[in-house]
N, C-alpha and C. Protein backbone atom coordinates (compact mmCIF):
# COMPACT_ATOMS: atom_id res chain seq x y z
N UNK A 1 87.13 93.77 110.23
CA UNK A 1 88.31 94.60 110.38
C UNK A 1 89.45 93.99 109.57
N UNK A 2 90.13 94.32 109.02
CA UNK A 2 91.31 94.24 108.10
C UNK A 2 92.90 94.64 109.16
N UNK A 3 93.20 93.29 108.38
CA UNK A 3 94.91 93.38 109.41
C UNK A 3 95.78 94.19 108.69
N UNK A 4 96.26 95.08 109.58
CA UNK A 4 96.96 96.22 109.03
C UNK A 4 98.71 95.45 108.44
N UNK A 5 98.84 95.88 106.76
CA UNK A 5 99.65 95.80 106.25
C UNK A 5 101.72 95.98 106.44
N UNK A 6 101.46 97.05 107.36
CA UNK A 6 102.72 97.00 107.61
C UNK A 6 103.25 96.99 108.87
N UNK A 7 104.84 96.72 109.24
CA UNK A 7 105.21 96.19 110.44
C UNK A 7 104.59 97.28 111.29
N UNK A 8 104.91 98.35 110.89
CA UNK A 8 104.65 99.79 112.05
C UNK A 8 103.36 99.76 112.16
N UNK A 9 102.50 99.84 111.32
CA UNK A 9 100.62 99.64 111.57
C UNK A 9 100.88 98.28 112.26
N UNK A 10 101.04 96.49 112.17
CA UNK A 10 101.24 96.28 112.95
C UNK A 10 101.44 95.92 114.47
N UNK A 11 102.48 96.66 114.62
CA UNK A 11 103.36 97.36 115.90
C UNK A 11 102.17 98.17 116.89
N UNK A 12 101.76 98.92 115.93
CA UNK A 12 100.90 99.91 116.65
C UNK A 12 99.46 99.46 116.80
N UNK A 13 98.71 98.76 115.98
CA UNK A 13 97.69 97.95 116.47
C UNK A 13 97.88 96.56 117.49
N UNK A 14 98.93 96.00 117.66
CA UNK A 14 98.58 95.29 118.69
C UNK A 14 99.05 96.34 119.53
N UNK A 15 100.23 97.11 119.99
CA UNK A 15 100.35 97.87 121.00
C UNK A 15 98.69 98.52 121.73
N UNK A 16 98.06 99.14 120.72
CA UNK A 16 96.83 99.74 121.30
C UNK A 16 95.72 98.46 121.99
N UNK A 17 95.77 97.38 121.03
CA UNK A 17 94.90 96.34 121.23
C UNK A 17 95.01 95.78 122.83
N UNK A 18 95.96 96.29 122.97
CA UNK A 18 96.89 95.81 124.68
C UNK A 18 96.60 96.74 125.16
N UNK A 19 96.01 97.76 125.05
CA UNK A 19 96.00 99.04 125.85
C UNK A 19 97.39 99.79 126.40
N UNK A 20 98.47 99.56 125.77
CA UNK A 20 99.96 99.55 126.41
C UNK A 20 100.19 101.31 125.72
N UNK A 21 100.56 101.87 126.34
CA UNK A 21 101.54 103.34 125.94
C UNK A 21 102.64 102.50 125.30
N UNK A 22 103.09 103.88 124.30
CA UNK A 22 104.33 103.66 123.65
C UNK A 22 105.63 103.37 124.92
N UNK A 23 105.39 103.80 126.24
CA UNK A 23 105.99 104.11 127.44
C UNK A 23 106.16 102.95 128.03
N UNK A 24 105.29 102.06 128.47
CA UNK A 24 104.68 101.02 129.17
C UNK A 24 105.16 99.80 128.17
N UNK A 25 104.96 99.94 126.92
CA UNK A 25 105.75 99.02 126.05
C UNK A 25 107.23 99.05 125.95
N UNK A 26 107.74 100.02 125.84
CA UNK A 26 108.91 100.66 125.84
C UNK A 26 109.42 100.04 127.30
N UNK A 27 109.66 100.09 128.13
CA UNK A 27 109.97 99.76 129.62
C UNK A 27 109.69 97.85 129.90
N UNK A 28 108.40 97.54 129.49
CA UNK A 28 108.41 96.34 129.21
C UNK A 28 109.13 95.44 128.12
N UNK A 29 109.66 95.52 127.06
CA UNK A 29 110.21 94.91 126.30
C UNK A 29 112.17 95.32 126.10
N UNK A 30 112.11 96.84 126.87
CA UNK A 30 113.72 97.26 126.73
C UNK A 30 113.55 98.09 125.82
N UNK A 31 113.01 98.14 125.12
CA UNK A 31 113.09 99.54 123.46
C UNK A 31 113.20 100.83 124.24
N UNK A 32 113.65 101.54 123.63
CA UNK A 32 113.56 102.98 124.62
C UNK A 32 112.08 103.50 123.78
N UNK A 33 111.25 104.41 124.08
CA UNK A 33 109.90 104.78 123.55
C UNK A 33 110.32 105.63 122.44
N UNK A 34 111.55 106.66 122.38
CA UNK A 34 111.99 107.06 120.57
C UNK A 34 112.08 106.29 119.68
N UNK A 35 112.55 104.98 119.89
CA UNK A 35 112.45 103.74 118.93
C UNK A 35 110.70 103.15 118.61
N UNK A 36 110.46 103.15 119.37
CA UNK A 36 108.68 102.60 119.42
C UNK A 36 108.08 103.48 118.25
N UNK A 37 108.13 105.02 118.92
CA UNK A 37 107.51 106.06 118.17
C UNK A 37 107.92 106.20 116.30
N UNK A 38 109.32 106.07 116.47
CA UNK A 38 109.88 105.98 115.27
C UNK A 38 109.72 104.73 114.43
N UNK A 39 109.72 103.43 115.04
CA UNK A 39 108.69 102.28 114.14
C UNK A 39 107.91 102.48 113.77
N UNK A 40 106.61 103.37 114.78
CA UNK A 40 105.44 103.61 114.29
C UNK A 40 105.03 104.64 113.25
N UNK A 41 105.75 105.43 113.34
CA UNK A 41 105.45 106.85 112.51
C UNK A 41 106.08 106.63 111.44
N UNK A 42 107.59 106.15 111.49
CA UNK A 42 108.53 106.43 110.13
C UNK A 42 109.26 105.10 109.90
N UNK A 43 108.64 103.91 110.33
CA UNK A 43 109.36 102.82 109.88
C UNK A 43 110.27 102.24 110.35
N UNK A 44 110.71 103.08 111.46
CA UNK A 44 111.96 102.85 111.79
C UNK A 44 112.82 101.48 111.08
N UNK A 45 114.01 101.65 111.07
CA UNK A 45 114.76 100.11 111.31
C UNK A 45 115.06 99.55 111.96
N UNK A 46 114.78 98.56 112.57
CA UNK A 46 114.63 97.78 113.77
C UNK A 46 115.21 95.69 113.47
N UNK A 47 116.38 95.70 114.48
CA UNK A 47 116.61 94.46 114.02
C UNK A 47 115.70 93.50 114.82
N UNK A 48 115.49 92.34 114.07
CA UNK A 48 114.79 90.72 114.16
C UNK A 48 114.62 90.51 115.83
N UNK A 49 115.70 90.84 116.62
CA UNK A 49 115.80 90.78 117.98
C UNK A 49 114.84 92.25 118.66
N UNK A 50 115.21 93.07 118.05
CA UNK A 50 113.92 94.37 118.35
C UNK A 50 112.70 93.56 118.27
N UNK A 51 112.28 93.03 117.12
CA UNK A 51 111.11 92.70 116.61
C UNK A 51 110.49 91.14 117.75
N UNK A 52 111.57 90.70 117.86
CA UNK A 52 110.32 89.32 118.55
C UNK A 52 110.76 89.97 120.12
N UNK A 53 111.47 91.15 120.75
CA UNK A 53 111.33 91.07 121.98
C UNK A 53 109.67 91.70 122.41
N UNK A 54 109.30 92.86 120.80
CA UNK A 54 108.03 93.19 121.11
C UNK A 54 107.03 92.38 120.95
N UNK A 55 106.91 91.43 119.78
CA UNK A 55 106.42 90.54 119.50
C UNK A 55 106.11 89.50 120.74
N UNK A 56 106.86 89.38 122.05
CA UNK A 56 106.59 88.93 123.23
C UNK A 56 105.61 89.36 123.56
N UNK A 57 106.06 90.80 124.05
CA UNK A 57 105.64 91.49 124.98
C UNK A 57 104.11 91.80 124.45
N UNK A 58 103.73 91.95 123.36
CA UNK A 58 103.03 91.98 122.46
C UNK A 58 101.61 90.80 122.59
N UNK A 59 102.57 89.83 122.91
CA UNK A 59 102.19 88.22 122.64
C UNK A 59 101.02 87.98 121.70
N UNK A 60 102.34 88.49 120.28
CA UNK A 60 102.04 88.03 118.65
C UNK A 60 103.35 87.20 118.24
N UNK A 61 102.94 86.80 117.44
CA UNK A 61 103.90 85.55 117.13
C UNK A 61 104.76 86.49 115.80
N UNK A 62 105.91 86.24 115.28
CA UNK A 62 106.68 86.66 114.74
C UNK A 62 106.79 85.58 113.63
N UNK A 63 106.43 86.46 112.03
CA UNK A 63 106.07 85.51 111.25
C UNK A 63 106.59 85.95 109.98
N UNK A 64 107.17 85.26 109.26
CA UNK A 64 108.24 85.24 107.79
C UNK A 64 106.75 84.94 106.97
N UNK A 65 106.37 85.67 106.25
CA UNK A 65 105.29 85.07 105.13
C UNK A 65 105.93 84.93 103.97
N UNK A 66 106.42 83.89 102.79
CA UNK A 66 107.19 84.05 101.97
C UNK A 66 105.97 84.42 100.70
N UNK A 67 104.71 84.32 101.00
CA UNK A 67 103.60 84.61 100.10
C UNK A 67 103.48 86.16 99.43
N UNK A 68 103.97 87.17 101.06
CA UNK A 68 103.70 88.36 101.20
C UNK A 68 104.87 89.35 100.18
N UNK A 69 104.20 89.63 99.18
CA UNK A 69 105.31 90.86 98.50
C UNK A 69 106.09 91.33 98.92
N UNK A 70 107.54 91.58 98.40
CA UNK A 70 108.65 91.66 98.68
C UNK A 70 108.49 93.91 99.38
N UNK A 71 108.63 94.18 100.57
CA UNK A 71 109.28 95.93 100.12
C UNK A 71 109.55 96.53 99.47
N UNK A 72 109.16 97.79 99.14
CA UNK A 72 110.12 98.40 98.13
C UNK A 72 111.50 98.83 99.00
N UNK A 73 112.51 98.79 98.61
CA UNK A 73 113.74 99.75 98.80
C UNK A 73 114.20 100.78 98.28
N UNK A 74 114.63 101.57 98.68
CA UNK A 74 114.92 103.21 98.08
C UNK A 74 115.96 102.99 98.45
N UNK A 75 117.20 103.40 97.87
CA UNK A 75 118.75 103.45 98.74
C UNK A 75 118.80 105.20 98.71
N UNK A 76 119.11 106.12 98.68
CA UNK A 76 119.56 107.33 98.43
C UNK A 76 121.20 107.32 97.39
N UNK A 77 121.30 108.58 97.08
CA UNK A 77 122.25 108.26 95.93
C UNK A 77 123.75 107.59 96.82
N UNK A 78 123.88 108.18 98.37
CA UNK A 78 124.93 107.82 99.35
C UNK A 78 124.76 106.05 99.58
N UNK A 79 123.50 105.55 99.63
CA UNK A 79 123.41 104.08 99.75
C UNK A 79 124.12 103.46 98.85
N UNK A 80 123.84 103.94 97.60
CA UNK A 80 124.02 103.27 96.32
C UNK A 80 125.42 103.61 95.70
N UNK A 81 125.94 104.83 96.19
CA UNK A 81 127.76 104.12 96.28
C UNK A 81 127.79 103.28 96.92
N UNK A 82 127.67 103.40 98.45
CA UNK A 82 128.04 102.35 99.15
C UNK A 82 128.08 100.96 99.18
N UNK A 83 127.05 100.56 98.55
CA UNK A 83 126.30 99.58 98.14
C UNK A 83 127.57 98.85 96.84
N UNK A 84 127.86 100.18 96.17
CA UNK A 84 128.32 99.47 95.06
C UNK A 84 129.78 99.00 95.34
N UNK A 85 130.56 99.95 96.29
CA UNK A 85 131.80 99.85 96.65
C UNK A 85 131.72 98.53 97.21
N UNK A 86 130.91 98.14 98.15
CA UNK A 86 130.83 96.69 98.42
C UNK A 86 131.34 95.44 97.97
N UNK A 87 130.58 95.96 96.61
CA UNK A 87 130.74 94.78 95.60
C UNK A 87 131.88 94.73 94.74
N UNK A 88 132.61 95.77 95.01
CA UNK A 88 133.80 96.48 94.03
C UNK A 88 133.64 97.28 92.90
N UNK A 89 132.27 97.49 92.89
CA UNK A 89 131.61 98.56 91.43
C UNK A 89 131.60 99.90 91.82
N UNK A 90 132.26 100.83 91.15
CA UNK A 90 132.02 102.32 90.91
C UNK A 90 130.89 102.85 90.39
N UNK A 91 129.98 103.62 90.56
CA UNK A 91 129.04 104.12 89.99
C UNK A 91 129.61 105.50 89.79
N UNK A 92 129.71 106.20 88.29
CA UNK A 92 129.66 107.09 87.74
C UNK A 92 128.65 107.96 87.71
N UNK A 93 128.98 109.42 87.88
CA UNK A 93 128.34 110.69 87.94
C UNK A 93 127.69 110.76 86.23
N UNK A 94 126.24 110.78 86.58
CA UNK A 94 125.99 111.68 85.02
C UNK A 94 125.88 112.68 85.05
C-alpha cells in the first residue's frame, strides 16, 4: 500500500484507519466536521495547531519533511495585489 501524498488524503486515511466519522473526529479533537470535510475534499486551510490537535487524536506524529517537494501555490489575481501591496509593489493592469 502506498502512503497517500497529501495532507487531506492523509487526514482522511488515518481518520478511516481509526474507524472515526468525520463527526466522532470532529467532537474529539474540537474541529467542527465542515472543517474536517473541507480538509478532506478541498484542502482546506488549516493552521499547524488544527493540524497536530488531529494529528493527536489521530495518534500520527506531525512531521516537517524538508526532503518532500515544495506545493504549488496559486494566488488569484486578488492574492497577488495583495501580496504585492505588502511589500509596497503595485502590480499593473495589462
Amino acid at each position: 500500500m502506498t502512503t497517500p501524498a497529501t495532507i487531506p488524503e492523509q487526514v482522511r486515511a488515518a481518520r478511516e484507519a481509526r474507524g472515526l466519522t468525520q463527526a466522532e473526529l470532529a467532537v474529539a479533537s474540537g474541529v467542527t466536521q465542515p472543517m474536517i470535510a473541507d480538509l478532506e475534499h478541498r484542502g482546506a486551510n488549516v493552521t499547524w495547531a488544527t493540524l497536530a490537535r488531529l494529528a493527536v487524536v489521530l495518534g500520527v506524529p506531525l512531521v516537517i519533511d524538508p526532503e518532500a517537494p515544495a506545493p504549488t501555490v496559486r494566488l488569484s489575481e486578488r492574492g497577488k495585489r495583495y501580496r504585492a501591496r505588502q511589500r509596497g509593489v503595485f502590480l499593473k493592469k495589462e
